[in-house]
C-alpha atoms as a PDB file:
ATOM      1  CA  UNK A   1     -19.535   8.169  15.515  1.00  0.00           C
ATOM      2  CA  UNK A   2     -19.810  11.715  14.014  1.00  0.00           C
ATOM      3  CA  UNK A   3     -21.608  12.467  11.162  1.00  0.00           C
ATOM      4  CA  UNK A   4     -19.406  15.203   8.457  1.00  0.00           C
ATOM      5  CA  UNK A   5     -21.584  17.482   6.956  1.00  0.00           C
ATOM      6  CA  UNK A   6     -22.554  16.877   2.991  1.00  0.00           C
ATOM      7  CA  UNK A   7     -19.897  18.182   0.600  1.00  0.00           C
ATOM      8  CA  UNK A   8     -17.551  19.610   3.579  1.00  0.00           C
ATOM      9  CA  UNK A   9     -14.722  17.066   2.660  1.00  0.00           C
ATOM     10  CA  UNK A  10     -12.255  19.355   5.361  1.00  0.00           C
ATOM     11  CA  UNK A  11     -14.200  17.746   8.189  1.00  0.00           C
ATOM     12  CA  UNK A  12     -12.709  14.357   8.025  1.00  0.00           C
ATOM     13  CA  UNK A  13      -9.207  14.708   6.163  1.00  0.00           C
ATOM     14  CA  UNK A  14      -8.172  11.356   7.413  1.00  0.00           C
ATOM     15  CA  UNK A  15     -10.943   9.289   5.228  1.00  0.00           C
ATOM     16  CA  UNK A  16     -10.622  12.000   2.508  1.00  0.00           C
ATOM     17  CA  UNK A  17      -6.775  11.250   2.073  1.00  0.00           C
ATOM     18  CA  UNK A  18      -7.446   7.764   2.431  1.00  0.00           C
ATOM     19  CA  UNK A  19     -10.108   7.837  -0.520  1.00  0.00           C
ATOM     20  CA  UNK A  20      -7.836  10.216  -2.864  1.00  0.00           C
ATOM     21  CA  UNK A  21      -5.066   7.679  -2.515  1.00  0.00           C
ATOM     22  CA  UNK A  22      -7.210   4.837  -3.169  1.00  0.00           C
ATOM     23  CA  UNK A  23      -8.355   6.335  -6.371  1.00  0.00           C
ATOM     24  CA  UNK A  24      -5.229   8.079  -7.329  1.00  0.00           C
ATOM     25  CA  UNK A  25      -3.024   4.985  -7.051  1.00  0.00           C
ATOM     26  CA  UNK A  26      -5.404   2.148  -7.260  1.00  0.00           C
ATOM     27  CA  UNK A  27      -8.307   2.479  -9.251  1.00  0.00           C
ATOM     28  CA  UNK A  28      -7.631   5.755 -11.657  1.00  0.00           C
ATOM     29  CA  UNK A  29      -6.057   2.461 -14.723  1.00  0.00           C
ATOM     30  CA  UNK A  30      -8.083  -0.159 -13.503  1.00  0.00           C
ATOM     31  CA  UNK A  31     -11.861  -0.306 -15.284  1.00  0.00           C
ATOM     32  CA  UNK A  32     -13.737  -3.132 -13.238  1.00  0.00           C
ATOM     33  CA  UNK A  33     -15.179  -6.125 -14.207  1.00  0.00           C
ATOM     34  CA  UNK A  34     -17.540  -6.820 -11.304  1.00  0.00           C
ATOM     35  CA  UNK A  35     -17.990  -6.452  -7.785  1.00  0.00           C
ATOM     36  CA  UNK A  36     -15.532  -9.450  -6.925  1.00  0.00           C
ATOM     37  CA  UNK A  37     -12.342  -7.983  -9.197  1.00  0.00           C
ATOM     38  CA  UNK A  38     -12.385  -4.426  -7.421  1.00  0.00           C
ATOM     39  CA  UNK A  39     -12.594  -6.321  -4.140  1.00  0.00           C
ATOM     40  CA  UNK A  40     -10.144  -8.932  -5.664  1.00  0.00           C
ATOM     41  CA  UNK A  41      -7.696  -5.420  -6.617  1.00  0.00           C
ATOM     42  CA  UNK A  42      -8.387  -3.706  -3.324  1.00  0.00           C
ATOM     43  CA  UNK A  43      -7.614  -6.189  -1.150  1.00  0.00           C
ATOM     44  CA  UNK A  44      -4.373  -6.661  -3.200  1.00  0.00           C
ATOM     45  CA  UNK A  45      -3.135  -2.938  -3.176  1.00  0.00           C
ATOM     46  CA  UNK A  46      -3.973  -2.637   1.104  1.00  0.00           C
ATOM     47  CA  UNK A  47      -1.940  -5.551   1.991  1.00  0.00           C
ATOM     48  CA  UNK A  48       0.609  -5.152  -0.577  1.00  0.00           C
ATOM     49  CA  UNK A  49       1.177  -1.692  -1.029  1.00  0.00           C
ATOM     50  CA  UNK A  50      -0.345   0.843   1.272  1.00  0.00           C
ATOM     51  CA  UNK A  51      -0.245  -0.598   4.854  1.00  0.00           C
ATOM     52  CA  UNK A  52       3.119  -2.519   4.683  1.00  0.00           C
ATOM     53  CA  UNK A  53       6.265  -1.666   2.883  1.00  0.00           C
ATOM     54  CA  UNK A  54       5.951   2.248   2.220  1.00  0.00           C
ATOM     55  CA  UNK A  55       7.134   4.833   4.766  1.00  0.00           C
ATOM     56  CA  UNK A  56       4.343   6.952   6.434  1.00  0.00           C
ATOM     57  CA  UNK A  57       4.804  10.803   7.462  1.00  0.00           C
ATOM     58  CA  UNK A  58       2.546  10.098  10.652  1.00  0.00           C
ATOM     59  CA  UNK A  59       5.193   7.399  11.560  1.00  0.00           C
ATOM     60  CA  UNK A  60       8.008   9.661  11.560  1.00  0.00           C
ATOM     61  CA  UNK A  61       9.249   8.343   8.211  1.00  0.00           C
ATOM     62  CA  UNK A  62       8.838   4.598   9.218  1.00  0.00           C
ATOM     63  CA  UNK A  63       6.728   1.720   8.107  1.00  0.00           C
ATOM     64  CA  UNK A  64       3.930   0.226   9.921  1.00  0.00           C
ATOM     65  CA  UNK A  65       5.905  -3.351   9.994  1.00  0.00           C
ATOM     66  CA  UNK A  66       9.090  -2.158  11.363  1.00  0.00           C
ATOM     67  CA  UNK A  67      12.758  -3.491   9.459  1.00  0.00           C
ATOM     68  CA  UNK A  68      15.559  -4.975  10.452  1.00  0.00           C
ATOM     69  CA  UNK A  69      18.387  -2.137  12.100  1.00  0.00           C
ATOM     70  CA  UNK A  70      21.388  -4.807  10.831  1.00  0.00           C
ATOM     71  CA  UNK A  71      22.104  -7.287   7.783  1.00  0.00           C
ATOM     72  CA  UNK A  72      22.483 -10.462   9.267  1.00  0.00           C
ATOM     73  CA  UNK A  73      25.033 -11.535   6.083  1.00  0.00           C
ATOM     74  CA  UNK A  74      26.957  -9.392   3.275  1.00  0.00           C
ATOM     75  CA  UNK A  75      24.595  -8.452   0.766  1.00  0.00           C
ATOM     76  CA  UNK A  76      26.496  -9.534  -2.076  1.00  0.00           C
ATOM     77  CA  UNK A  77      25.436 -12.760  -0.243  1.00  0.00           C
ATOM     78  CA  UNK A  78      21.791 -12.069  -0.141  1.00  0.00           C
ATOM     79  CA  UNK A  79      19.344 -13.425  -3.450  1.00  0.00           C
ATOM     80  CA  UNK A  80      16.260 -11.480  -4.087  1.00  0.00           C
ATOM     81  CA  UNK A  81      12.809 -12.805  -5.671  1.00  0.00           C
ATOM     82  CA  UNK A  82      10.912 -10.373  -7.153  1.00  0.00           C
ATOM     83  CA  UNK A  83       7.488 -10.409  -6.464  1.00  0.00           C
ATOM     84  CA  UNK A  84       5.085  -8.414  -8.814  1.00  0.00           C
ATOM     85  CA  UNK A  85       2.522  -6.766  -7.132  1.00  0.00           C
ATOM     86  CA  UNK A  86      -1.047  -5.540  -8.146  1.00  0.00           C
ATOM     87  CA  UNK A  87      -0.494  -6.607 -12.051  1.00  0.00           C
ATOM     88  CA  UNK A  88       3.237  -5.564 -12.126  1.00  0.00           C
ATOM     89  CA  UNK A  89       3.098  -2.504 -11.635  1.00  0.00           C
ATOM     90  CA  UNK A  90       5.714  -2.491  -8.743  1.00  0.00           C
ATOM     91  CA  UNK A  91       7.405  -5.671  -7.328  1.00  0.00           C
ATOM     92  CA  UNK A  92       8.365  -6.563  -3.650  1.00  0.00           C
ATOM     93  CA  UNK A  93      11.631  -8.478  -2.675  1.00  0.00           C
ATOM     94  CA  UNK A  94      12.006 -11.415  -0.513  1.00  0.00           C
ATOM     95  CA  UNK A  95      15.334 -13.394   0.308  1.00  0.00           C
ATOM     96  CA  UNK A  96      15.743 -16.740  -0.768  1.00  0.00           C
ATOM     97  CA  UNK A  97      17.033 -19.250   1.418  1.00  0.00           C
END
């Protein structure tokens, strides 16, 4: 592990992007309760939000959990379940059997 030096935020741009999302798209509406509800919200935006569903520029456009090339069926076939996701602020789709 390297230490950055103090206030030189242009020596680790990863964890600096990182952070500025965090805030920008997570916590900038939310005013916390305690320790437990910003974990509680946290935990909800990484595995909901950033990590999964949204294309990265890194990845060439793609997500980190590929998706299907081909529809299996027509999708006027396919029903959706909306999913609302940290407080309904966006929602995720699933298929229903």
């Amino acid at each position: 592990m390297k230490w950055t030096a103090y206030k030189s935020p242009w020596q680790n741009a990863y964890a600096e992007r990182v952070i500025g999302t965090i805030k920008r798209e997570c916590t900038d509406h939310l005013i916390p309760i305690n320790r437990k509800h910003i974990h509680n919200h946290l935990s909800d935006y990484i595995h909901n939000y950033y990590n999964t569903h949204r294309p990265h520029q890194g990845l060439d456009g793609q997500t980190p959990i590929p998706t299907p090339t081909h529809l299996p069926v027509k999708v006027e076939e396919v029903k959706l379940k909306p999913t609302p996701v940290m407080n309904g602020i966006y929602h995720t789709y699933k298929r229903v059997a």
